[in-house]
PDB file of N, CA and C in Angstrom:
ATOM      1  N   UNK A   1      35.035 -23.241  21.005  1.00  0.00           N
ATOM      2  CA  UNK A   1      34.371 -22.105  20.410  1.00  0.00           C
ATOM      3  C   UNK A   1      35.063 -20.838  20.905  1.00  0.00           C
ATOM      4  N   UNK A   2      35.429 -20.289  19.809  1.00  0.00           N
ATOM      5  CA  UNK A   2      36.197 -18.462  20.311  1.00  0.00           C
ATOM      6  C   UNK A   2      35.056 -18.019  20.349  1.00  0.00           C
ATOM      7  N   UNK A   3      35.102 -16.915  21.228  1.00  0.00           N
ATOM      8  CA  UNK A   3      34.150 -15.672  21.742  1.00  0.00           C
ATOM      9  C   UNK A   3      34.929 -14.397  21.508  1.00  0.00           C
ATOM     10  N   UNK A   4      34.283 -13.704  20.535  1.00  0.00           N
ATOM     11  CA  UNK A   4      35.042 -12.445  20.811  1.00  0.00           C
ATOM     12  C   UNK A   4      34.562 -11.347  19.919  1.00  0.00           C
ATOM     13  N   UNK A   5      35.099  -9.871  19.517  1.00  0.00           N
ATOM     14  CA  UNK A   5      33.995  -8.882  19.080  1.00  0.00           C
ATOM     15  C   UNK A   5      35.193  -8.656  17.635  1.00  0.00           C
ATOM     16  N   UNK A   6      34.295  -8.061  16.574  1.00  0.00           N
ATOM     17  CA  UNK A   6      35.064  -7.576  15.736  1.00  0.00           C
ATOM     18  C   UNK A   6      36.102  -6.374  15.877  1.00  0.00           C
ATOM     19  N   UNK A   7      35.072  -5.643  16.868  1.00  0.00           N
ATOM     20  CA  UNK A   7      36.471  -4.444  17.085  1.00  0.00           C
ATOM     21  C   UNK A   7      37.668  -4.623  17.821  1.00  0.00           C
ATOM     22  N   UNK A   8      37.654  -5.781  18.984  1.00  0.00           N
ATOM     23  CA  UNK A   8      39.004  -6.286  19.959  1.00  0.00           C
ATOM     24  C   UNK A   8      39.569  -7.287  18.915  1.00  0.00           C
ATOM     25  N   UNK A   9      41.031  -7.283  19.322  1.00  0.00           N
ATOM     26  CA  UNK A   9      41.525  -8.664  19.186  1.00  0.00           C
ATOM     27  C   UNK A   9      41.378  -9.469  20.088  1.00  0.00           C
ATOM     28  N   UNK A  10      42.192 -10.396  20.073  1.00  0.00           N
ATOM     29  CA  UNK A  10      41.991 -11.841  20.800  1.00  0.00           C
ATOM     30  C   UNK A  10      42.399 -11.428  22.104  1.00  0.00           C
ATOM     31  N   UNK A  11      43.627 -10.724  22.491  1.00  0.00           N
ATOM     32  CA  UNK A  11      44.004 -10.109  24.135  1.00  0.00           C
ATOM     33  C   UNK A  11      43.273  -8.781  24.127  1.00  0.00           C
ATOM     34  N   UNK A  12      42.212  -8.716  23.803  1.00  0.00           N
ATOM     35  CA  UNK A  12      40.964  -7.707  24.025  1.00  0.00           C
ATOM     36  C   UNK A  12      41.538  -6.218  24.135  1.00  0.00           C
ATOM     37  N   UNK A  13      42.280  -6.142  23.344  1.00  0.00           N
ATOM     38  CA  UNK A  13      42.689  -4.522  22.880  1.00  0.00           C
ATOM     39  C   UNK A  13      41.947  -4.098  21.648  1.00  0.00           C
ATOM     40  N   UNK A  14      41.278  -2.889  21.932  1.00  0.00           N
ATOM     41  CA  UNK A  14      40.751  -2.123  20.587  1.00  0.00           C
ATOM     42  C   UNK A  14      41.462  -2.035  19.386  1.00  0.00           C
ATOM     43  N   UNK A  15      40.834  -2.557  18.341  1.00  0.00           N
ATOM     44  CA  UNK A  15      41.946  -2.163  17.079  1.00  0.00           C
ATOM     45  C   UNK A  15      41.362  -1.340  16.508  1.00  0.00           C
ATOM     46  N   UNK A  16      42.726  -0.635  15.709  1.00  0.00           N
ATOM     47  CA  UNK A  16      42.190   0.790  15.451  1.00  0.00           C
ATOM     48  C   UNK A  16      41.619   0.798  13.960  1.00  0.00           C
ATOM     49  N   UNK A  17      40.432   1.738  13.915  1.00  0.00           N
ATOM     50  CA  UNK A  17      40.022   1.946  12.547  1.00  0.00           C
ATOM     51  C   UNK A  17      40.970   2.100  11.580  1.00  0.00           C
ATOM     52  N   UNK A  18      40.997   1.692  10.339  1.00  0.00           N
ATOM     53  CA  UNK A  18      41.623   1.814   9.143  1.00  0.00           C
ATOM     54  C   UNK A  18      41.198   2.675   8.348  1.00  0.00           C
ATOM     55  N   UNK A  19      41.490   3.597   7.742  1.00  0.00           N
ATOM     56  CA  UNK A  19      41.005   4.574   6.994  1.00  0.00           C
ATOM     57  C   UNK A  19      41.146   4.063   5.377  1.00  0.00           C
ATOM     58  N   UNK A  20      39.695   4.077   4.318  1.00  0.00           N
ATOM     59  CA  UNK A  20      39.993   3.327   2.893  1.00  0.00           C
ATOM     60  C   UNK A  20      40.593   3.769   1.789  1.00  0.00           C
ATOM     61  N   UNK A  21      41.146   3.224   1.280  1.00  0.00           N
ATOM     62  CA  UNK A  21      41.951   3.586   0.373  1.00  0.00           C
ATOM     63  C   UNK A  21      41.557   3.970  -0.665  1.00  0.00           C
ATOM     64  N   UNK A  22      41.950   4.678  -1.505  1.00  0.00           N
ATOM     65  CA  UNK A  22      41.441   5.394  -2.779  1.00  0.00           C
ATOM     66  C   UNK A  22      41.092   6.808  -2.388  1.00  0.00           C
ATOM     67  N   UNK A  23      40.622   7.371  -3.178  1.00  0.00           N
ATOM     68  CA  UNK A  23      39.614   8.522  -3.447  1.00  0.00           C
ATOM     69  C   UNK A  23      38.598   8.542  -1.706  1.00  0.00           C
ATOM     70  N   UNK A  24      38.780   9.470  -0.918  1.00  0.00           N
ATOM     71  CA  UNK A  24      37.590   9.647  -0.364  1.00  0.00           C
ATOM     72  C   UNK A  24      37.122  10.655  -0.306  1.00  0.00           C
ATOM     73  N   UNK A  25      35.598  10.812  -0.534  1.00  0.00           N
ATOM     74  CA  UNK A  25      34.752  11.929  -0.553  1.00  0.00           C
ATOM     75  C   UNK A  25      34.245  12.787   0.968  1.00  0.00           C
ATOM     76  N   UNK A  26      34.235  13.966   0.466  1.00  0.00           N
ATOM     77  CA  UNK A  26      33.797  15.015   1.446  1.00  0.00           C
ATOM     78  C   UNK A  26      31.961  14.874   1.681  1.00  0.00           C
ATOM     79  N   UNK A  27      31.702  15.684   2.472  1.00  0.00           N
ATOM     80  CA  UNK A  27      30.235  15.987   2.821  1.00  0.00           C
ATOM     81  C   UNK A  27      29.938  16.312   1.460  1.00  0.00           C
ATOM     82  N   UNK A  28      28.477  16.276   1.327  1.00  0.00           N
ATOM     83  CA  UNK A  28      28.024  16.592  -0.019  1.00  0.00           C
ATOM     84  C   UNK A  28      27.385  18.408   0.605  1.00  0.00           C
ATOM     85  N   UNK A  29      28.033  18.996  -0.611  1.00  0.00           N
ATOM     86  CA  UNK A  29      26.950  20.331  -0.256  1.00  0.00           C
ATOM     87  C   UNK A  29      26.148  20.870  -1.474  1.00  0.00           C
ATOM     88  N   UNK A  30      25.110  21.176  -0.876  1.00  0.00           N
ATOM     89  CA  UNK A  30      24.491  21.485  -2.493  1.00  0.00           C
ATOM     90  C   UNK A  30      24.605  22.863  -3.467  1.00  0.00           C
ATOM     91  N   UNK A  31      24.403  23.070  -4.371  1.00  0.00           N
ATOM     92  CA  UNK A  31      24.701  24.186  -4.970  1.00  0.00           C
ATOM     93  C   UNK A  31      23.711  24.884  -5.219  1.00  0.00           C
ATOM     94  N   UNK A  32      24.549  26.108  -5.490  1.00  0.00           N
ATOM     95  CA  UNK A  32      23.813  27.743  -4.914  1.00  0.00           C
ATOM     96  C   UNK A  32      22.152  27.403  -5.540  1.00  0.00           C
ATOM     97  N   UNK A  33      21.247  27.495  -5.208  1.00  0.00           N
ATOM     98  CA  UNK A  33      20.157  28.022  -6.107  1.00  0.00           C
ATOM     99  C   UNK A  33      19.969  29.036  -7.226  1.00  0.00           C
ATOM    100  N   UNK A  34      19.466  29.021  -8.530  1.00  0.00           N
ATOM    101  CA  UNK A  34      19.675  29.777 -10.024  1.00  0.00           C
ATOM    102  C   UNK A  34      18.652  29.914  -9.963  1.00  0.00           C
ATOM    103  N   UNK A  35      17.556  30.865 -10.184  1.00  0.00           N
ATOM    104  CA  UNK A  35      16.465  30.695 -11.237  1.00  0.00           C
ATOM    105  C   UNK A  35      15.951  30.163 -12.502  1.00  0.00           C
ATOM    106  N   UNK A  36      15.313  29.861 -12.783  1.00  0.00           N
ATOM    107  CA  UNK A  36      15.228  29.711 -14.311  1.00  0.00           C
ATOM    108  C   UNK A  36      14.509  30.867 -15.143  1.00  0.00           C
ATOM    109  N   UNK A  37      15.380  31.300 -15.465  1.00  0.00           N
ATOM    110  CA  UNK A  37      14.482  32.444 -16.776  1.00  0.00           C
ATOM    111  C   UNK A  37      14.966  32.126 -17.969  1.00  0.00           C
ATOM    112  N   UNK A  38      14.782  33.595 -19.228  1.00  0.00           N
ATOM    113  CA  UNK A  38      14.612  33.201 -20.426  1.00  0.00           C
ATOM    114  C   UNK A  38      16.447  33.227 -21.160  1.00  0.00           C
ATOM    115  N   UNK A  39      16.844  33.663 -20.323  1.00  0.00           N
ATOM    116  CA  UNK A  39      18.444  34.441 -21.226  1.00  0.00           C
ATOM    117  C   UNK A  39      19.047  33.151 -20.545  1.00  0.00           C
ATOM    118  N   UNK A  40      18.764  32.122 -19.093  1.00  0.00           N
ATOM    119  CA  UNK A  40      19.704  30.785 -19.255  1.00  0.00           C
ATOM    120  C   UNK A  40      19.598  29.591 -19.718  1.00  0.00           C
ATOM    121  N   UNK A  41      17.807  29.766 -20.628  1.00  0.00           N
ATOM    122  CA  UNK A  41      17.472  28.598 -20.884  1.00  0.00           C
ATOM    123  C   UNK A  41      17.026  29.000 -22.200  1.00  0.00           C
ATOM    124  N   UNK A  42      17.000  28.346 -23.394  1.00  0.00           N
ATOM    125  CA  UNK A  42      16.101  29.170 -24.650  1.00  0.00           C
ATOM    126  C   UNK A  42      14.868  28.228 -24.761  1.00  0.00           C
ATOM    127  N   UNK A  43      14.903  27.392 -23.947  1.00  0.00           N
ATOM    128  CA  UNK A  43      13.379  26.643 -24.037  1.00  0.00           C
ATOM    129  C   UNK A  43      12.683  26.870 -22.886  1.00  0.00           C
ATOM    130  N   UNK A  44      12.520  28.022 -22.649  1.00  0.00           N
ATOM    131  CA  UNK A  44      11.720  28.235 -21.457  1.00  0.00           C
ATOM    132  C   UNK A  44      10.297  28.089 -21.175  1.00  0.00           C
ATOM    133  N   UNK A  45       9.809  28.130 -22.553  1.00  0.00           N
ATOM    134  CA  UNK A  45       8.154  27.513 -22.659  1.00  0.00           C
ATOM    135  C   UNK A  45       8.102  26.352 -22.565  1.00  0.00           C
ATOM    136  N   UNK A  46       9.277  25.177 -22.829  1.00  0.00           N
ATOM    137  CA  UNK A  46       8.682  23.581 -23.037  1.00  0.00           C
ATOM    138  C   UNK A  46       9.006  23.650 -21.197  1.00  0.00           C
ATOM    139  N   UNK A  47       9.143  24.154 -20.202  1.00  0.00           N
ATOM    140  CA  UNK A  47       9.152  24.100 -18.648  1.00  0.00           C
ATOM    141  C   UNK A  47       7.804  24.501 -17.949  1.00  0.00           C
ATOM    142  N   UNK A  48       7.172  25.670 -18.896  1.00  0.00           N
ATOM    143  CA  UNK A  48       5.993  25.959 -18.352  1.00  0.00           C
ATOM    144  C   UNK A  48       4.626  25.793 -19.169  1.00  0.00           C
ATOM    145  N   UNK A  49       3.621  25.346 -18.078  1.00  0.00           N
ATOM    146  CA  UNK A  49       2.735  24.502 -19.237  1.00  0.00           C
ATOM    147  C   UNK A  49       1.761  26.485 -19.563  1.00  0.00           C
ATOM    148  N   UNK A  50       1.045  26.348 -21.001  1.00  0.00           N
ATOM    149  CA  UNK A  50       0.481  27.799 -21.209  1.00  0.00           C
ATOM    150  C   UNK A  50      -0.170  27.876 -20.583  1.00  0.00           C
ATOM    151  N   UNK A  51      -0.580  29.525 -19.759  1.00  0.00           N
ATOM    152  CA  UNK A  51      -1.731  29.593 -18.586  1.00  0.00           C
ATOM    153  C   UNK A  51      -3.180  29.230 -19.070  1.00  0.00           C
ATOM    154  N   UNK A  52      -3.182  29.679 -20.838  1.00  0.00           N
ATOM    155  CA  UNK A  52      -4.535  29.893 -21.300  1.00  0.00           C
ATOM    156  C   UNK A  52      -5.204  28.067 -21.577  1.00  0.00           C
ATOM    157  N   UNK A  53      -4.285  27.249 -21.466  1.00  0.00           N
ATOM    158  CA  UNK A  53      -4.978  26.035 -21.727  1.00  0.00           C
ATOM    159  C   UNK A  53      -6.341  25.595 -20.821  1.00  0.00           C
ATOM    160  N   UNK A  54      -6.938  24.519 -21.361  1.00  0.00           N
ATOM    161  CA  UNK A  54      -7.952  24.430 -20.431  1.00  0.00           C
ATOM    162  C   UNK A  54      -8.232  23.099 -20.844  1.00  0.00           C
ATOM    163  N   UNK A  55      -8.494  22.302 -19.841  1.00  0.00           N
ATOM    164  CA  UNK A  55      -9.111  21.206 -20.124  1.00  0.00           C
ATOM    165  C   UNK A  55     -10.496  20.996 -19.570  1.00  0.00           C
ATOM    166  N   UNK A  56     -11.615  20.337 -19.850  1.00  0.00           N
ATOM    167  CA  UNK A  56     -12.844  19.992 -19.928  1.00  0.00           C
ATOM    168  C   UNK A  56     -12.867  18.483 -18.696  1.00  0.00           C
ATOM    169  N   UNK A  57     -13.819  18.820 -17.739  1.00  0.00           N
ATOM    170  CA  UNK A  57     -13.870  17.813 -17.546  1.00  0.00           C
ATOM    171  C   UNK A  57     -14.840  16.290 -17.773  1.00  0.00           C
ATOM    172  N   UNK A  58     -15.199  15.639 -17.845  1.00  0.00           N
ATOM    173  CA  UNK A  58     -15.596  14.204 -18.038  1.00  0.00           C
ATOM    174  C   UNK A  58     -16.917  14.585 -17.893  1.00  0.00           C
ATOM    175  N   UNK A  59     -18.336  14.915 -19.196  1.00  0.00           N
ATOM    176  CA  UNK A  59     -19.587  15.210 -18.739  1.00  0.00           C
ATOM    177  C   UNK A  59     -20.259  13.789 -17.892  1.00  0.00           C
ATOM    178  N   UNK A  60     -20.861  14.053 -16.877  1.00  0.00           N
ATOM    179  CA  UNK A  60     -21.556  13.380 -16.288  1.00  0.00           C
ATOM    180  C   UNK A  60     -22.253  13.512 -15.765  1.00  0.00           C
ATOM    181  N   UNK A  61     -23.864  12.888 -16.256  1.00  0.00           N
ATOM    182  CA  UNK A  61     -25.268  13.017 -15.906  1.00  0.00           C
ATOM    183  C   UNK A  61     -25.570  11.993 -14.849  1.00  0.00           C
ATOM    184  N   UNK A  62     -26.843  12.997 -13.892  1.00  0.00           N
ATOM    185  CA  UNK A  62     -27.611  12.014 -13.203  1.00  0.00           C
ATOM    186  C   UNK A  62     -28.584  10.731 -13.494  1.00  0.00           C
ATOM    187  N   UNK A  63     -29.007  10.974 -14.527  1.00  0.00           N
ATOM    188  CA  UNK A  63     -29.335   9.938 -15.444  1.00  0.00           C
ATOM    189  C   UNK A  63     -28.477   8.928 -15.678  1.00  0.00           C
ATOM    190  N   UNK A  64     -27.211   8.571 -15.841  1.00  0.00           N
ATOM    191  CA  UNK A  64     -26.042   7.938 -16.107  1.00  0.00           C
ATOM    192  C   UNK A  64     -26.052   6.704 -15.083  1.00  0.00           C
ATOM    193  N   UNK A  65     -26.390   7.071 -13.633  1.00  0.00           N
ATOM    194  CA  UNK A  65     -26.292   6.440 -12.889  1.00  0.00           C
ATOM    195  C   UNK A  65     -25.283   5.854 -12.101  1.00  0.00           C
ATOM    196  N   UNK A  66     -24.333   6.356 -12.486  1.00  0.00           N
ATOM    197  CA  UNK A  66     -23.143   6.581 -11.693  1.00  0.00           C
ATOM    198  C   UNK A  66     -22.865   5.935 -10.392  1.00  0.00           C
ATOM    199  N   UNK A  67     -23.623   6.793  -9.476  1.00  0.00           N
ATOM    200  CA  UNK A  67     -23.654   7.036  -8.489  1.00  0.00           C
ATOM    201  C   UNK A  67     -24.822   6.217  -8.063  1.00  0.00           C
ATOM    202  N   UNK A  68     -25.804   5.798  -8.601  1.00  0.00           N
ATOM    203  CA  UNK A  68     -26.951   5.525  -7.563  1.00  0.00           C
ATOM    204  C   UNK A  68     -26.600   4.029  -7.156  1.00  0.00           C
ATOM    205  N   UNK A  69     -27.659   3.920  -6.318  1.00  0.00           N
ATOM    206  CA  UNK A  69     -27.555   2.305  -5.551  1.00  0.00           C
ATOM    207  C   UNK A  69     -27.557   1.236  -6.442  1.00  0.00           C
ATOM    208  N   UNK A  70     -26.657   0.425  -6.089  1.00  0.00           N
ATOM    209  CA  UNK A  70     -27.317  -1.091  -6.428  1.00  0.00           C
ATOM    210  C   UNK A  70     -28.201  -1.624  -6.029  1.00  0.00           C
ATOM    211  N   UNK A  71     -28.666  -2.754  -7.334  1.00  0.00           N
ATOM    212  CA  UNK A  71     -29.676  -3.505  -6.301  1.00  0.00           C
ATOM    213  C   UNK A  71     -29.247  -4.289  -5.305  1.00  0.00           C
ATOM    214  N   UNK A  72     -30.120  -4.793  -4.243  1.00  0.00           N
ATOM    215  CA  UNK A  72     -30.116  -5.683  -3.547  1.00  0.00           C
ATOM    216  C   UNK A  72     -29.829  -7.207  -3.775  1.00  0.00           C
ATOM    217  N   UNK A  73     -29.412  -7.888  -3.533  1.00  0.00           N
ATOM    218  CA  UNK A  73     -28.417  -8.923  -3.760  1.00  0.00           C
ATOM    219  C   UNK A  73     -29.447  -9.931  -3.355  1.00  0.00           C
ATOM    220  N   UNK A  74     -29.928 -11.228  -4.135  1.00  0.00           N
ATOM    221  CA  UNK A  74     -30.384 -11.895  -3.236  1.00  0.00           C
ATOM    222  C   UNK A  74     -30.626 -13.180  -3.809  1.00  0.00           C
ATOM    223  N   UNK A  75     -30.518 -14.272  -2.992  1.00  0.00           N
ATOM    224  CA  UNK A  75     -30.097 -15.939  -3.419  1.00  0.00           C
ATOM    225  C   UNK A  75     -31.203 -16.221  -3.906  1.00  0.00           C
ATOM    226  N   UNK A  76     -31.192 -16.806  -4.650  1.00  0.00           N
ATOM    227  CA  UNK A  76     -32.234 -17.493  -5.623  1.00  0.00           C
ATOM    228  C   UNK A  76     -32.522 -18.821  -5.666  1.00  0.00           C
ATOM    229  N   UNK A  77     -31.229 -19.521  -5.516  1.00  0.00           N
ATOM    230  CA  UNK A  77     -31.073 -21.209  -5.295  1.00  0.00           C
ATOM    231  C   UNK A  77     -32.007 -21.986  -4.494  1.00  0.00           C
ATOM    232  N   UNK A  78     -31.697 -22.862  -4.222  1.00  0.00           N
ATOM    233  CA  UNK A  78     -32.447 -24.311  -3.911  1.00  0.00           C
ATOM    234  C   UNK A  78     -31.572 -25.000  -2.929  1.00  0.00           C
ATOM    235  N   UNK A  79     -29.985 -24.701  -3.123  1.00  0.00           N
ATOM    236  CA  UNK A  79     -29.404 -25.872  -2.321  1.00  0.00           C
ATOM    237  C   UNK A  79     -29.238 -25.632  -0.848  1.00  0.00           C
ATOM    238  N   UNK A  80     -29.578 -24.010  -0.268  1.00  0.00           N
ATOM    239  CA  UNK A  80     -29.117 -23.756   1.160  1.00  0.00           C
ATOM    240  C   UNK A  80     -30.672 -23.383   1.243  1.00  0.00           C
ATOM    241  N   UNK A  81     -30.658 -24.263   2.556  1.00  0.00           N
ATOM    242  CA  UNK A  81     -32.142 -23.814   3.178  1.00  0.00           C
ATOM    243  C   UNK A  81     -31.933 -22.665   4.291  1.00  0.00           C
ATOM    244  N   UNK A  82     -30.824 -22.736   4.655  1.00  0.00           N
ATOM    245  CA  UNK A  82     -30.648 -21.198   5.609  1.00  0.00           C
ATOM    246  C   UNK A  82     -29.420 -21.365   6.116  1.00  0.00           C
ATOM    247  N   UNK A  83     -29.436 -20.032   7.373  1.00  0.00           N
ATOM    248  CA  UNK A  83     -28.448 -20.010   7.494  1.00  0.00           C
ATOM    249  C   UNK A  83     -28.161 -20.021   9.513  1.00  0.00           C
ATOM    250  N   UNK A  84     -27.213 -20.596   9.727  1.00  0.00           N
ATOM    251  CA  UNK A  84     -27.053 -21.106  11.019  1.00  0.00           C
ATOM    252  C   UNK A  84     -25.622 -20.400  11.935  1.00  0.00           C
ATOM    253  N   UNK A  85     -25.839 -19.967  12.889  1.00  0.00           N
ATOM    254  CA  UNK A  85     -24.581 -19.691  13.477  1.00  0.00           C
ATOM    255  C   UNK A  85     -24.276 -20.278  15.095  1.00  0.00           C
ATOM    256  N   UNK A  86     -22.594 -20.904  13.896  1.00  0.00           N
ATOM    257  CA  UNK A  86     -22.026 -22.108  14.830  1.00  0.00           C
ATOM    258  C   UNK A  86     -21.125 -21.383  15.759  1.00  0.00           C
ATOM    259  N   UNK A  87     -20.543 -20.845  15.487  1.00  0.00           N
ATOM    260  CA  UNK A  87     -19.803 -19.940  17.214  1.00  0.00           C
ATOM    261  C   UNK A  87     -19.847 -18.517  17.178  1.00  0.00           C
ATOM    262  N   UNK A  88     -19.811 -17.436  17.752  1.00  0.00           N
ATOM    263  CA  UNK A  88     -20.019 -16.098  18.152  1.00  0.00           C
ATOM    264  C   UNK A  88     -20.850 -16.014  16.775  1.00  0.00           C
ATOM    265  N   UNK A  89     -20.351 -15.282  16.081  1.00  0.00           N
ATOM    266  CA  UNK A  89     -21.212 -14.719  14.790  1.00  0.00           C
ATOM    267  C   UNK A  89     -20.456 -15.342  13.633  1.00  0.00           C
ATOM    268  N   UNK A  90     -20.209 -16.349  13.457  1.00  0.00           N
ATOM    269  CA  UNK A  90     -19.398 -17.110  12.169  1.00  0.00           C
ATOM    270  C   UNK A  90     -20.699 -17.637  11.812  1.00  0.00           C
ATOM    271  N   UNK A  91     -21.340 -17.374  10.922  1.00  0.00           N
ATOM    272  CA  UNK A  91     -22.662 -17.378   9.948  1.00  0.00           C
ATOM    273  C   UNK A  91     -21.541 -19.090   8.540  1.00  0.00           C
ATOM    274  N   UNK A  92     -23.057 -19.729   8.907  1.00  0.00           N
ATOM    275  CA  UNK A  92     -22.900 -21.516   8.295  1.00  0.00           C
ATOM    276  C   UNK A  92     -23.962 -21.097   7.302  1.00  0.00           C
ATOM    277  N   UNK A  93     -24.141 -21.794   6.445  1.00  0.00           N
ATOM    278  CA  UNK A  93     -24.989 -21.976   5.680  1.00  0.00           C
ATOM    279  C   UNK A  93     -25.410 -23.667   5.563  1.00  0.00           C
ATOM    280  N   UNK A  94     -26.979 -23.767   5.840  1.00  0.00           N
ATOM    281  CA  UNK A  94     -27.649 -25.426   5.810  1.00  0.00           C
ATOM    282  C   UNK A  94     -27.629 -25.637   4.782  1.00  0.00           C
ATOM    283  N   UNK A  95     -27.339 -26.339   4.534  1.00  0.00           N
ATOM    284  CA  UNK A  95     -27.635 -27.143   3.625  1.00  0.00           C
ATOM    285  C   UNK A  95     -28.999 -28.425   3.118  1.00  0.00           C
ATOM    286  N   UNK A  96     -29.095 -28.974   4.437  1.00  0.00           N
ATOM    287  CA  UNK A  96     -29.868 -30.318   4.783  1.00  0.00           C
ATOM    288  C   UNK A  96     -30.844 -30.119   5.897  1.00  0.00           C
ATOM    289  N   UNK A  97     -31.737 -30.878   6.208  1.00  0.00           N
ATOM    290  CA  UNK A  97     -32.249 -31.235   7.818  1.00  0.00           C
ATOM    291  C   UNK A  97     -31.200 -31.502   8.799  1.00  0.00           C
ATOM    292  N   UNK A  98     -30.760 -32.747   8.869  1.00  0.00           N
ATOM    293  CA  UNK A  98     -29.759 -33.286   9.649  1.00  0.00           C
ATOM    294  C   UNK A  98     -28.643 -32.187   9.994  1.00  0.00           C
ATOM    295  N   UNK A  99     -28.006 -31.523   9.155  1.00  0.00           N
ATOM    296  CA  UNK A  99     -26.576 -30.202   9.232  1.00  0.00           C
ATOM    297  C   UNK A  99     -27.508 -29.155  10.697  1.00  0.00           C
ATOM    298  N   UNK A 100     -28.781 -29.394  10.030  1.00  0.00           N
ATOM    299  CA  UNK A 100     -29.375 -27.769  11.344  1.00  0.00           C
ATOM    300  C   UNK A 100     -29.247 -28.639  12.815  1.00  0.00           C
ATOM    301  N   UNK A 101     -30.026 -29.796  12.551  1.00  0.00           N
ATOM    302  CA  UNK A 101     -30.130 -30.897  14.079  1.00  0.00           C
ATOM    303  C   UNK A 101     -28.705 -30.889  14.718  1.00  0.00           C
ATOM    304  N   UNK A 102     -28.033 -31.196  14.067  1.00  0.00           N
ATOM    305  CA  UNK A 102     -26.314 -31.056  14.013  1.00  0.00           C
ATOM    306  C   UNK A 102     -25.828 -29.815  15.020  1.00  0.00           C
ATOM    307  N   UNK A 103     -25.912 -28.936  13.815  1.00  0.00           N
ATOM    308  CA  UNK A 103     -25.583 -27.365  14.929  1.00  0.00           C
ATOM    309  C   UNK A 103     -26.483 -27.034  15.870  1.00  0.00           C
ATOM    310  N   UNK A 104     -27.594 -27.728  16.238  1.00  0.00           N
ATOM    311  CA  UNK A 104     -28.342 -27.350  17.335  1.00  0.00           C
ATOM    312  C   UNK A 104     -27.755 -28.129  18.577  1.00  0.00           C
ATOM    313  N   UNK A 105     -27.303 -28.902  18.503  1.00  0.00           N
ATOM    314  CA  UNK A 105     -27.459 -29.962  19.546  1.00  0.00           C
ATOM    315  C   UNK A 105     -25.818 -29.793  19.648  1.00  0.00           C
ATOM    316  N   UNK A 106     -25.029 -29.096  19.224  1.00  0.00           N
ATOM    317  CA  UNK A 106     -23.834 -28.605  19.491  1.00  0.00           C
ATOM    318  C   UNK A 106     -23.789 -27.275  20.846  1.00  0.00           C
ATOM    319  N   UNK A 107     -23.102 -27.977  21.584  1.00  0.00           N
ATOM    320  CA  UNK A 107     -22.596 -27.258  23.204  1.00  0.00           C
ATOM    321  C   UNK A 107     -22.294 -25.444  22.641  1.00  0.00           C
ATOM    322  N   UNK A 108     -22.492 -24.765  23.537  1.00  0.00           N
ATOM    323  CA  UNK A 108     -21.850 -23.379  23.348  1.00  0.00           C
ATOM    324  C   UNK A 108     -20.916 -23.034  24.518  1.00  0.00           C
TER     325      UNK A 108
END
């Protein structure tokens, strides 16, 4: 197995960067800042939206209900007789007699 770095050669001398060929580019600098007014652009209204517009917003009544509470959520079924907790607060749901005897008689 060779050991060794991309920048040494093999008798561990630095090799020197290569500079790439073609076209290379300078720093980018940006250009001057222009304004926009009316004599460099002739569409100078489709840039600014009209001051006088107005939009309406979305009527919404308290009546609507929007906003108010839900109801309360609540089981109706038959098949879980309750509910049991088998380690810290990890909430089981019974099912049976035997499932509760079960988690009772389970060590903590």
């Amino acid at each position: 197995m060779i050991y060794g770095s991309i920048k040494h050669d093999y008798n561990g001398r630095k090799i020197k960067k290569r500079k790439a060929k073609g076209e290379v580019y300078g720093k980018y600098t940006t250009p001057s800042f222009k304004p926009l007014t009316a004599a460099t652009s002739p569409s100078y209204a489709d840039f600014r939206m009209a001051e006088n517009d107005r939009y309406r917003s979305v009527d919404v009544k308290v009546s609507d209900g929007i906003c108010s509470k839900s109801d309360k959520k609540l089981y109706t079924g038959t098949l879980v007789k309750g509910i049991s907790t088998l380690h810290k607060s990890n909430a089981v749901p019974i099912i049976d007699e035997q499932e509760a005897k079960d988690h009772a008689s389970m060590r903590r």
